[in-house]
Protein backbone atom coordinates (compact mmCIF):
# COMPACT_ATOMS: atom_id res chain seq x y z
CA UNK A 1 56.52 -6.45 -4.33
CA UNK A 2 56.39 -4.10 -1.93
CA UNK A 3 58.49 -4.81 1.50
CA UNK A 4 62.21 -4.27 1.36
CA UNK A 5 64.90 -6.28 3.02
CA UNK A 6 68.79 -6.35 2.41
CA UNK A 7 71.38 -8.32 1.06
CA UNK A 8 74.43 -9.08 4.10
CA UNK A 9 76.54 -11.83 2.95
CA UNK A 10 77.25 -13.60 -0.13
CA UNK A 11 78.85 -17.48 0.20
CA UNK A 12 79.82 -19.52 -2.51
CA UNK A 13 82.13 -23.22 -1.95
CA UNK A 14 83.54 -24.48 -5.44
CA UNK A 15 83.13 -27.92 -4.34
CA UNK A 16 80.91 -29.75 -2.21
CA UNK A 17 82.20 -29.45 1.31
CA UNK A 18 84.71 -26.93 0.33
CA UNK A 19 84.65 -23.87 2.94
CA UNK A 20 82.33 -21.35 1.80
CA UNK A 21 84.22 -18.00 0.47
CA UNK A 22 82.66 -14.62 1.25
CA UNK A 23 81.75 -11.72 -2.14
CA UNK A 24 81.55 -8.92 -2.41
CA UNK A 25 78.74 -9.50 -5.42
CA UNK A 26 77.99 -12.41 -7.50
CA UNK A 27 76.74 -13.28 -10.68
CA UNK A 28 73.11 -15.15 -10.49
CA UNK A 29 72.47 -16.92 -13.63
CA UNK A 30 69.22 -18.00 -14.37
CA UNK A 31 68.87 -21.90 -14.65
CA UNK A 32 71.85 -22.28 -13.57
CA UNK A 33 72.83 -20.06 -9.81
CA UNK A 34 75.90 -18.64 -9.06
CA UNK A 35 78.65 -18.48 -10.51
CA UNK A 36 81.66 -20.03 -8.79
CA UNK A 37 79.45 -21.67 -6.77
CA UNK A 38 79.23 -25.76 -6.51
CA UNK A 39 76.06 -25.64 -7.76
CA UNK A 40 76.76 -23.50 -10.70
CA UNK A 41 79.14 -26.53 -11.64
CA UNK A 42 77.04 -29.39 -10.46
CA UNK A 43 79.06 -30.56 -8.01
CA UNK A 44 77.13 -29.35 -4.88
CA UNK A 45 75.68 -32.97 -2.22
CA UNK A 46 71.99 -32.16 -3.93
CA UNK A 47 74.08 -33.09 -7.63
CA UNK A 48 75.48 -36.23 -6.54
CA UNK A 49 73.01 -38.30 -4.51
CA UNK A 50 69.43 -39.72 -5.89
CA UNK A 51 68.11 -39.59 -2.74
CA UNK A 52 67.66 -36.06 -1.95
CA UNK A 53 65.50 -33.53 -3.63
CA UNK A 54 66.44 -31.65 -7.22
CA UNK A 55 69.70 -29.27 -6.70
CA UNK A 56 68.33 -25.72 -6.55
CA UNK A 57 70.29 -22.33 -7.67
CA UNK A 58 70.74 -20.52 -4.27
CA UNK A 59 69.95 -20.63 -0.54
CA UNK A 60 69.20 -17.86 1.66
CA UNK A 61 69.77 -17.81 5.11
CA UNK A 62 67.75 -14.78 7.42
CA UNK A 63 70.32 -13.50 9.91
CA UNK A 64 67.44 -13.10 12.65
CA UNK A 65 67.36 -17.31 11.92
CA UNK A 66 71.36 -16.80 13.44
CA UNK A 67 70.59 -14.38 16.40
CA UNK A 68 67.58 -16.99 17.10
CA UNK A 69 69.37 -19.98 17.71
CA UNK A 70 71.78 -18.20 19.13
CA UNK A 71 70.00 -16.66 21.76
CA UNK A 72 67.02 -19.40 22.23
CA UNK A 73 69.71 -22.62 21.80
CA UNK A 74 72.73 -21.11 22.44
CA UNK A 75 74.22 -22.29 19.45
CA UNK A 76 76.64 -19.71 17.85
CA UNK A 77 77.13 -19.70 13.99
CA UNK A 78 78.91 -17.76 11.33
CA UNK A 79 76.56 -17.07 8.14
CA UNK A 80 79.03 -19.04 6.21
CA UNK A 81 78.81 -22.40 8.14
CA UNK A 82 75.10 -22.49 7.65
CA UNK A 83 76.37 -23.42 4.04
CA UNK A 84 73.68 -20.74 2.75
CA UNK A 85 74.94 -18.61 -0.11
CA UNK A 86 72.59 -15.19 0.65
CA UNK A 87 72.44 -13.91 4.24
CA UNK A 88 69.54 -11.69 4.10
CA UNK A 89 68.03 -9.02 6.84
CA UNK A 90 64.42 -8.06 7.40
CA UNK A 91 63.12 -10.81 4.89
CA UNK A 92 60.66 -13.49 5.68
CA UNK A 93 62.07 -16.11 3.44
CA UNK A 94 59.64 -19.05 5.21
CA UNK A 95 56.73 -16.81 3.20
CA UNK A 96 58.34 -16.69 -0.09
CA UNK A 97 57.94 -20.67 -1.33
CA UNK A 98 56.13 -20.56 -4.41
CA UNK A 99 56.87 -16.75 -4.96
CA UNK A 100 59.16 -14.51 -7.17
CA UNK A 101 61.66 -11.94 -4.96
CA UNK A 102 64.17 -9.50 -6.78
CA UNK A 103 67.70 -9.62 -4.50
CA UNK A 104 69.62 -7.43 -6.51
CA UNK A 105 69.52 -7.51 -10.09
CA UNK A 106 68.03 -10.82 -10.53
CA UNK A 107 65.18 -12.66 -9.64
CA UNK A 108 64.38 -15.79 -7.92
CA UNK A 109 61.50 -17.87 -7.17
CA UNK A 110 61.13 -19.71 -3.66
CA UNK A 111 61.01 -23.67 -4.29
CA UNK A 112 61.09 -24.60 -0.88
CA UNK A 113 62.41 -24.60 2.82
CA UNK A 114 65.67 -25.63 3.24
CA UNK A 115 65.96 -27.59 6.41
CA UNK A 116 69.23 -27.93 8.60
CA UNK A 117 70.99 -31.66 7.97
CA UNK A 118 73.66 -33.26 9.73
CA UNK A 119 75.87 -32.69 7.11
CA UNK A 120 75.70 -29.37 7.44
CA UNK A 121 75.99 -29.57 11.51
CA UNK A 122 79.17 -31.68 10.67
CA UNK A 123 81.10 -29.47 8.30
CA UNK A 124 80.02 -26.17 10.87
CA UNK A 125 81.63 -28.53 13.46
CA UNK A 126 78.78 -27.23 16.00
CA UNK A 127 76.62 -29.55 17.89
CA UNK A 128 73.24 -28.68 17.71
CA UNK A 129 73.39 -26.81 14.64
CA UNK A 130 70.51 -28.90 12.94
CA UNK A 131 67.95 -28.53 16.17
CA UNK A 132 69.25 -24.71 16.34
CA UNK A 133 68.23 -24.18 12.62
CA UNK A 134 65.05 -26.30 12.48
CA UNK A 135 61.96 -24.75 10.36
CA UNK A 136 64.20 -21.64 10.37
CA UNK A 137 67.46 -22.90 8.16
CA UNK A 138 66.02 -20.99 5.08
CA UNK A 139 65.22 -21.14 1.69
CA UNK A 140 66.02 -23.13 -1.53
CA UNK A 141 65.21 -20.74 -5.00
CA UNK A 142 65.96 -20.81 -8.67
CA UNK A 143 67.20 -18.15 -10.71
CA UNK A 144 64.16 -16.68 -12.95
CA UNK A 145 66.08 -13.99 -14.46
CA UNK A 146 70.11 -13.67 -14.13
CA UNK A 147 71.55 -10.59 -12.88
CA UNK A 148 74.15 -9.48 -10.50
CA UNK A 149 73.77 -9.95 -6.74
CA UNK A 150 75.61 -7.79 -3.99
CA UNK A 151 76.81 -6.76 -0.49
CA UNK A 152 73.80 -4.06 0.31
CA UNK A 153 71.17 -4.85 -2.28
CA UNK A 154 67.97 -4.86 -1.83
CA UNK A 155 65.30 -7.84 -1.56
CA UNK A 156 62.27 -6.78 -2.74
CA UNK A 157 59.07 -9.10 -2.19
């Protein structure tokens, strides 16, 4: 691991299609994600319906993804309507499926993209969200090793 990118927002929604609530820092647990998140409970979309892939532990979100569509698509969103819990700068997260990353104090391992859906565009309330955020929407990982994830970290991969 040797590029460097940072940590900018942390999102967690207790409930599946609860607002997402901005940390400070969050606990990552490994198995499971993060704590007070949806997910961490089982109660995330990904828990409840057989027809879409496994649940994973966290998403990650690349703010340049955010400046992108807004500037190429014109579509303006907030990190948190993206319904990614990590914003992260300066890291390629497209490159890291199939690899460990450190954000933080924990680790992760890239499982695979995570692709804009309508329900997503829905809850943002902003049309064009899922063509905005297409091959760009960000990454689905599992925790490897838990540890404690923050405002200004690092990602290391």
């Amino acid at each position: 691991m040797d590029a460097r990118g940072t940590v900018e927002g942390i999102y967690v929604a207790p409930d599946s299609g609860e607002p997402m609530r901005e940390r400070d820092s969050v606990e990552a647990v490994a198995g499971r994600g993060l704590r007070g998140d949806r997910y961490f409970r089982e109660q995330g979309l990904y828990d409840r319906r057989e027809d879409l892939p496994e649940a994973t532990d966290v998403t990650l979100v690349e703010r340049e993804a955010l400046d992108a569509a807004a500037r190429d698509d014109g579509t303006e969103l907030r990190p948190r309507e993206t319904r990614r819990n990590v914003l992260t700068r300066d890291v390629p997260l497209n490159h890291l499926v199939d690899r460990e990353f450190r954000v933080g104090d924990a680790t992760l391992v890239g499982v695979r993209l995570c692709e804009p859906c309508s329900y997503m565009e829905s809850l943002a309330e902003t049309d064009g969200a899922v063509a905005a955020l297409v091959h760009r929407g960000g990454l689905n990982a599992n925790v490897v090793d838990s540890g404690t994830i923050s405002i200004g970290d690092g990602v290391e991969f």
